[in-house]
C-alpha atoms as a PDB file:
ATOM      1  CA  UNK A   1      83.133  34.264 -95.307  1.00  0.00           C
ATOM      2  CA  UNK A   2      83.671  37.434 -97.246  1.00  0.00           C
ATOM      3  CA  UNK A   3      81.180  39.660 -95.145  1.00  0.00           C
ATOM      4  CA  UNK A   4      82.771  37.586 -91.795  1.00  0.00           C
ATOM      5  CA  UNK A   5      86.080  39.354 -92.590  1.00  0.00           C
ATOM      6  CA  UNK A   6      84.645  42.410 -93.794  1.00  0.00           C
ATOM      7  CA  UNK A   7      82.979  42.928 -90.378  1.00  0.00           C
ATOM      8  CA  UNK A   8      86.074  41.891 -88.585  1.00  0.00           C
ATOM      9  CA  UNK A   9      87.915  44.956 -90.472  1.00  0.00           C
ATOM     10  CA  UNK A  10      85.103  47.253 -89.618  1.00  0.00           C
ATOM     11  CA  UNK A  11      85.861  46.603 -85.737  1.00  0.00           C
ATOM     12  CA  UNK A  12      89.317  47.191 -86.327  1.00  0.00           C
ATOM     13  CA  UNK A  13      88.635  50.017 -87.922  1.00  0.00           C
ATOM     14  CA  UNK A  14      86.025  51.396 -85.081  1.00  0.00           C
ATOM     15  CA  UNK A  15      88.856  50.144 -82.679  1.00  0.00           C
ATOM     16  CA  UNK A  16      91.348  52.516 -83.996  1.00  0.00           C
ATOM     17  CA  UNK A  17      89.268  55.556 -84.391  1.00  0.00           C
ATOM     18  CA  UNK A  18      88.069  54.958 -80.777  1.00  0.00           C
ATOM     19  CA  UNK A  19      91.450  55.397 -79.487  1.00  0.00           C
ATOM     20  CA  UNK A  20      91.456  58.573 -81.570  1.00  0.00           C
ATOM     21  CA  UNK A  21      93.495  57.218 -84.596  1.00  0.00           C
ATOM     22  CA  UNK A  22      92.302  58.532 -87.669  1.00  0.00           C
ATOM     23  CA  UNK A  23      92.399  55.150 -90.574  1.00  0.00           C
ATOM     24  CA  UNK A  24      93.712  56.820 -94.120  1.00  0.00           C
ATOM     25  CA  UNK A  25      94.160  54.012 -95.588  1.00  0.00           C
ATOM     26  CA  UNK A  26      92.448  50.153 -95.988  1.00  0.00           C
ATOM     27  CA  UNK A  27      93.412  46.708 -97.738  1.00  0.00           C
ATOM     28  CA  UNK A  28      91.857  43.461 -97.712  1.00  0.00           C
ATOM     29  CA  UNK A  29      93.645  40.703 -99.010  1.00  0.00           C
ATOM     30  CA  UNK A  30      91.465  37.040 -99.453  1.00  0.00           C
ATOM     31  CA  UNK A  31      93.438  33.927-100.675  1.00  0.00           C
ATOM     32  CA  UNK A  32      93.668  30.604-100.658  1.00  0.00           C
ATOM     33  CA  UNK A  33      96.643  28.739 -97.822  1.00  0.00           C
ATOM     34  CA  UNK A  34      99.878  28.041 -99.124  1.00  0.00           C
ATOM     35  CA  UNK A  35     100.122  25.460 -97.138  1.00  0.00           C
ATOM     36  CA  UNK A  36      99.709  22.074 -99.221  1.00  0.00           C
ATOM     37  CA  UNK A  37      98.149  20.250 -96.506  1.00  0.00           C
ATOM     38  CA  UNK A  38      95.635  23.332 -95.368  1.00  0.00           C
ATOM     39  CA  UNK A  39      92.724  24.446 -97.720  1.00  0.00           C
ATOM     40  CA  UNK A  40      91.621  26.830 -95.343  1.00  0.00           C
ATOM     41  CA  UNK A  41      91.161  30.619 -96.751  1.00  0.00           C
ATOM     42  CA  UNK A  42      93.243  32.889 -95.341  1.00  0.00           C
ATOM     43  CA  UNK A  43      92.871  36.657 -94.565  1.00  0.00           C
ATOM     44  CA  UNK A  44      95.555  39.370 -94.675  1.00  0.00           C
ATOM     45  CA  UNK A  45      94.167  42.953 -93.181  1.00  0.00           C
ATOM     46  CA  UNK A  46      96.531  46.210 -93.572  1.00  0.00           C
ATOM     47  CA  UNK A  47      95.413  49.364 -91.789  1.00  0.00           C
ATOM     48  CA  UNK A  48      97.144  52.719 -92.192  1.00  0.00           C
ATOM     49  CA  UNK A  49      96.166  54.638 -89.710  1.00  0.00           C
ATOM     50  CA  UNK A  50      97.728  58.573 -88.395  1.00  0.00           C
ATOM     51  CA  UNK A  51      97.222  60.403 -85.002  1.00  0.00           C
ATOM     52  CA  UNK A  52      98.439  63.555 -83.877  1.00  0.00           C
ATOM     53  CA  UNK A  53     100.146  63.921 -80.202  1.00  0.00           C
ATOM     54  CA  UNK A  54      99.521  67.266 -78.385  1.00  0.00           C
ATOM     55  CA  UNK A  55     102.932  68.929 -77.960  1.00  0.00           C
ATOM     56  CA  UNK A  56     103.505  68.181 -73.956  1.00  0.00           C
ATOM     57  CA  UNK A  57     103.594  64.746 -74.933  1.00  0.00           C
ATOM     58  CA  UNK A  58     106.381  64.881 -77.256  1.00  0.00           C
ATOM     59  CA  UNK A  59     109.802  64.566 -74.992  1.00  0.00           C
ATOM     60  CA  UNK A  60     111.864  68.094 -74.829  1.00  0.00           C
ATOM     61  CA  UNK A  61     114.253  68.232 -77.630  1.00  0.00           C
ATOM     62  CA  UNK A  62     112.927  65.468 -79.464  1.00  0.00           C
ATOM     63  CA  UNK A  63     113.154  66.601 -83.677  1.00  0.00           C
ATOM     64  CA  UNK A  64     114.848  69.757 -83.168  1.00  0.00           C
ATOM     65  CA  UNK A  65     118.313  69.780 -83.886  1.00  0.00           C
ATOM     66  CA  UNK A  66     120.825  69.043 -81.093  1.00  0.00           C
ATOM     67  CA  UNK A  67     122.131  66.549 -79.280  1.00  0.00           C
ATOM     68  CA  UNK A  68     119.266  63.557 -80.487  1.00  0.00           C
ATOM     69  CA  UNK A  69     121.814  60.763 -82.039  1.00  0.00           C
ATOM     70  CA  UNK A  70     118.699  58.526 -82.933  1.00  0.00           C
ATOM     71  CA  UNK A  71     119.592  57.617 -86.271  1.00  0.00           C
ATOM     72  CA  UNK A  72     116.131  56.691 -87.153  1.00  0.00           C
ATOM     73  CA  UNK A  73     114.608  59.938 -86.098  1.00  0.00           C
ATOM     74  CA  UNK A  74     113.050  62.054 -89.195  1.00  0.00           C
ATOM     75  CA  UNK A  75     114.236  65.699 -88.425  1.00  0.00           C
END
């Protein structure tokens, strides 16, 4: 099962890069199901991945300071 999962992350990983994401960052988590009534393994994957935008795709104004009231917005 371990190299079944394994594989499955690798395709994720491909997947990502093939859209042009670069992955920084990989974890695998096996375990057994909390569930009482379910001894099936379970599987938790966490990918990190980054990509940079070219500049004409980033709306006008957007992280510069002015009139953006997006509270979430890193400036």
């Amino acid at each position: 099962m371990d190299d079944e999962i394994l594989d499955e992350q690798r395709e994720l990983v491909r997947v990502l890069e093939a859209h042009g994401w670069d992955v920084t960052e990989s974890e695998l988590s096996v375990y057994e199901s909390p569930w009482e009534d379910d001894d099936t393994p379970e599987a938790t994957i966490t990918l990190t991945a980054r990509r940079q935008f070219p500049e004409s795709d980033v709306p006008e104004g957007a992280g510069e300071d002015g009139d953006d009231d997006n509270p979430y917005r890193l400036k």
